[in-house]
Protein backbone atom coordinates (compact mmCIF):
# COMPACT_ATOMS: atom_id res chain seq x y z
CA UNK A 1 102.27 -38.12 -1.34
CA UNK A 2 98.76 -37.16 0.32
CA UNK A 3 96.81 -33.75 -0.24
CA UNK A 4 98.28 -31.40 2.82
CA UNK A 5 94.88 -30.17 4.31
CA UNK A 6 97.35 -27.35 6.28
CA UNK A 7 96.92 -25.95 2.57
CA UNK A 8 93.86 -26.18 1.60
CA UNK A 9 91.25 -23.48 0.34
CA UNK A 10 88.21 -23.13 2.70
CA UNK A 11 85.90 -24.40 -0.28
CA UNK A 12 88.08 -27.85 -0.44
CA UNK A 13 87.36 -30.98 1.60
CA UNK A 14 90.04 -33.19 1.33
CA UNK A 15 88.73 -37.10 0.93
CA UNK A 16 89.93 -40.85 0.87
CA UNK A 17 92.63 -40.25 2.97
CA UNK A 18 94.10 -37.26 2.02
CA UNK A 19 94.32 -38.19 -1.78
CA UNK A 20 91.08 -37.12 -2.96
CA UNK A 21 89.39 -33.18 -2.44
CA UNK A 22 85.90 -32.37 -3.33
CA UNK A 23 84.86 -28.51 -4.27
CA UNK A 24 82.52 -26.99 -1.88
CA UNK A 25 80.75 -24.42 -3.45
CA UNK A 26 79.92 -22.78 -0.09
CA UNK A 27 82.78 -24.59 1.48
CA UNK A 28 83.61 -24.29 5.11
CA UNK A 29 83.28 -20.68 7.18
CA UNK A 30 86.93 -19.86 7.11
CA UNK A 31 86.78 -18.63 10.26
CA UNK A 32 85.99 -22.03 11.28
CA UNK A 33 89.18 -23.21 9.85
CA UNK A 34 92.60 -23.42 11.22
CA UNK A 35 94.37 -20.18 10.40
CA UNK A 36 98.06 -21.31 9.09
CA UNK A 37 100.37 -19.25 7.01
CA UNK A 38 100.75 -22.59 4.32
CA UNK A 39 96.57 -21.97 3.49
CA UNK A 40 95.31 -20.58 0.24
CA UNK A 41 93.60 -17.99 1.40
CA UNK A 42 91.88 -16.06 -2.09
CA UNK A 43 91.59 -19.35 -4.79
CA UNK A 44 90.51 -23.48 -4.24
CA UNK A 45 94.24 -24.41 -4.17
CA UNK A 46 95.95 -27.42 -2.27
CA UNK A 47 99.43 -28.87 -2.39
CA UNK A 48 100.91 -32.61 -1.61
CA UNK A 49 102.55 -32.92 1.32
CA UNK A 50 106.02 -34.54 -0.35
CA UNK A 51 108.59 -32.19 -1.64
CA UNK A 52 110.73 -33.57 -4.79
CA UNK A 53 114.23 -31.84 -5.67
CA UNK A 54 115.62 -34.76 -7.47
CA UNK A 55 114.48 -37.77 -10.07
CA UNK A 56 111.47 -38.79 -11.89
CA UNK A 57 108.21 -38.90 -10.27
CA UNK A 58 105.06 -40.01 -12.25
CA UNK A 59 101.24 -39.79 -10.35
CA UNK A 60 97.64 -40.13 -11.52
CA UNK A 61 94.70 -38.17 -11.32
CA UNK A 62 90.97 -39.24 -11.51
CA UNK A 63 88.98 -36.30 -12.22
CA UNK A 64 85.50 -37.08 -11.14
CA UNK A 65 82.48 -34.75 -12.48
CA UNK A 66 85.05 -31.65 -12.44
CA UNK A 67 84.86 -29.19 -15.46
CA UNK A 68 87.37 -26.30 -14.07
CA UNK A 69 90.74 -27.87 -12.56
CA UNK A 70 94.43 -27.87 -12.62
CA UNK A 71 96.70 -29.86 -12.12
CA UNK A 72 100.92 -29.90 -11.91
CA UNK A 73 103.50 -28.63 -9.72
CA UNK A 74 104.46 -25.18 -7.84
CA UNK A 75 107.52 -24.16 -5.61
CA UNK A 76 107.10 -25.34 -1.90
CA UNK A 77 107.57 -21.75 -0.98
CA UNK A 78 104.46 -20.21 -3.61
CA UNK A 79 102.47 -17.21 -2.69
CA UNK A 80 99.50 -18.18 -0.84
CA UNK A 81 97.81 -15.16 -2.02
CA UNK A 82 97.63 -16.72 -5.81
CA UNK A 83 96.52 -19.84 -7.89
CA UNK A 84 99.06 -21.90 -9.49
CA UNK A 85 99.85 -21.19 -13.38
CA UNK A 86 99.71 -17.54 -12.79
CA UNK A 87 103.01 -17.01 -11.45
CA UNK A 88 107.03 -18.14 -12.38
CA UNK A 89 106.43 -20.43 -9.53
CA UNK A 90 104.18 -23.22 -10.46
CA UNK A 91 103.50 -25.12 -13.76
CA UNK A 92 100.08 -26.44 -14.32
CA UNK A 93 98.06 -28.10 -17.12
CA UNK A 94 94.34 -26.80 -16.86
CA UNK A 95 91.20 -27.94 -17.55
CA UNK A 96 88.27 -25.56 -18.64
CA UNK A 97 85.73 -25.22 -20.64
CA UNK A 98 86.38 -28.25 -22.51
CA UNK A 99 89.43 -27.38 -23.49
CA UNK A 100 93.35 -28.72 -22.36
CA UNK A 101 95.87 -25.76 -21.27
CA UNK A 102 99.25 -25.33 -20.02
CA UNK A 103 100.18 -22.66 -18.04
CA UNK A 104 103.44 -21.19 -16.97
CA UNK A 105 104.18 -17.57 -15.88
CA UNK A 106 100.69 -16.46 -16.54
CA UNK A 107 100.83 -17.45 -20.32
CA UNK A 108 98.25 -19.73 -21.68
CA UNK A 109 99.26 -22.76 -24.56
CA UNK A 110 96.34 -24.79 -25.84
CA UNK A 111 96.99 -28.35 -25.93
CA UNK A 112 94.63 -30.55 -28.52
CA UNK A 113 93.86 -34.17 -28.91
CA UNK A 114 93.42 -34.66 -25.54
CA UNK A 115 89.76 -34.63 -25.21
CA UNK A 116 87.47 -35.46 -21.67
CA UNK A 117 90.06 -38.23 -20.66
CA UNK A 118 88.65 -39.58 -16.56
CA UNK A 119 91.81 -40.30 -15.86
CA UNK A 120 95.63 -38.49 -16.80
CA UNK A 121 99.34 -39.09 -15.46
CA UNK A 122 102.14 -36.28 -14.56
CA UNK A 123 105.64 -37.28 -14.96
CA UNK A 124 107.69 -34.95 -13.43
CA UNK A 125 111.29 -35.19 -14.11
CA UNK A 126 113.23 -33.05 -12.03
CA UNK A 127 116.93 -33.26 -13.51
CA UNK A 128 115.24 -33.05 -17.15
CA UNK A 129 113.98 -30.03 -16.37
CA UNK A 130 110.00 -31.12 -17.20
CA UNK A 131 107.07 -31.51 -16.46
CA UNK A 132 104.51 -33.81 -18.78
CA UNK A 133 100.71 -34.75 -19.08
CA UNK A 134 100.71 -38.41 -19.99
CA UNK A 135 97.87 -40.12 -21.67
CA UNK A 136 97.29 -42.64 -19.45
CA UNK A 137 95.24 -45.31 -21.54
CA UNK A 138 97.85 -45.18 -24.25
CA UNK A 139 101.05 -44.26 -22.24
CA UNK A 140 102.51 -41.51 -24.25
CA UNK A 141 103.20 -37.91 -23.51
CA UNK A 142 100.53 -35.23 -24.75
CA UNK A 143 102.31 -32.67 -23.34
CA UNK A 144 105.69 -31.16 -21.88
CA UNK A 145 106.41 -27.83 -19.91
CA UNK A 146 110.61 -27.46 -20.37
CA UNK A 147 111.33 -25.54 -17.21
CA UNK A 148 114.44 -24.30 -14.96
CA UNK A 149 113.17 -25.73 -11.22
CA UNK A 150 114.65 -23.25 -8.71
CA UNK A 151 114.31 -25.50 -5.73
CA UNK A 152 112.07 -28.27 -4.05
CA UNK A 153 108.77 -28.38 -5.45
CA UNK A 154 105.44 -29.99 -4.61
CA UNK A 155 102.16 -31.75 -6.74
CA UNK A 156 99.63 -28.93 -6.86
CA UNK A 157 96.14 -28.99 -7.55
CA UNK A 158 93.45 -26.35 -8.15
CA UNK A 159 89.36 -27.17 -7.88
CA UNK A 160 86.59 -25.40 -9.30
CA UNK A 161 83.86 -28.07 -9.12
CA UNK A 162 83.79 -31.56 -9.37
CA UNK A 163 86.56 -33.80 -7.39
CA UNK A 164 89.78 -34.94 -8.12
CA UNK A 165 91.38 -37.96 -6.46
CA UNK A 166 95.34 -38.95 -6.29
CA UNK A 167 96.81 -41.73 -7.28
CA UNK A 168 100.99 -41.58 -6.06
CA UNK A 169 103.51 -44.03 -5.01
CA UNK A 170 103.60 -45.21 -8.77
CA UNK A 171 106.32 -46.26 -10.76
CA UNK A 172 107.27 -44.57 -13.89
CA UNK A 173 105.59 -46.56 -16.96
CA UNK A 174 108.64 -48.35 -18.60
CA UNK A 175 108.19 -46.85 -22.18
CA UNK A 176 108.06 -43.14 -20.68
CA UNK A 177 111.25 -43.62 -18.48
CA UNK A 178 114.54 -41.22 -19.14
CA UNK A 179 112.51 -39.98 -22.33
């Protein structure tokens, strides 16, 4: 997948090709932006471009000097109005504050042992019902959001600071297939 700039927040400049975005902390006038129904309008949110209904899809994310992020999945049809983990439509792992999250309807889980890692994997597995943060050094999952998918969803990515850059088209690491 690439990042879908018809998406993206005013404050987000989408990079390398449409896999990496960079926070803005003025960002660009949205009035000087293309007005489209598919923007975020109110938070730095942007969606991939591919929508998934079936199998098991694993990407990468380098997170580059970012200290507020989040990272996951969210309905192709999500509110534009709101950021992703806050709703029943979108299932995020957040970063903030040094500290490892997931979100889902608006409730908050810590995660620990995790720490600072650059780089982290998502392995979304749409028939399972899950989505998981993979350690990417080591290969293992550090955490799993069990979920009921109501339709086609699509990567989803929030940005506070910093930059975040995509890494998709991978195939699922063998020891963290049909697991």
């Amino acid at each position: 997948f690439k990042l879908d700039e018809r998406t993206a927040h005013s404050s987000l400049d989408l990079s390398k090709k449409d896999t990496g975005v960079i926070y803005r902390m003025l960002g660009i006038d949205p009035t000087k932006v293309p007005q489209n129904p598919e923007r975020f309008r109110e938070w730095a949110v942007v969606l991939g471009d591919a929508a998934v209904s079936s199998g098991q899809h694993y990407w990468e994310v380098t997170v580059k000097r970012s200290q507020q992020f989040r990272i996951g999945v969210a309905d192709v049809d999500i509110s534009r109005e709101g950021c992703i983990g806050h709703d029943d439509h979108s299932w995020v792992f957040a970063y903030s504050h040094r500290r490892w999250y997931a979100m889902l309807a608006n409730e908050t889980t810590p995660i620990s042992n995790i720490g600072n890692p650059e780089r982290v994997g998502l392995l979304l597995d749409y028939e399972g019902r899950k989505l998981s943060l993979v350690d990417v050094g080591k290969q293992v999952f550090i955490h799993t959001l069990a979920t009921d998918f109501q339709g086609p969803v699509v990567p989803a990515f929030a940005l506070w600071d910093g930059e975040l850059l995509t890494h998709s088209g991978l195939d699922v690491p063998k020891n963290l297939r049909d697991s």
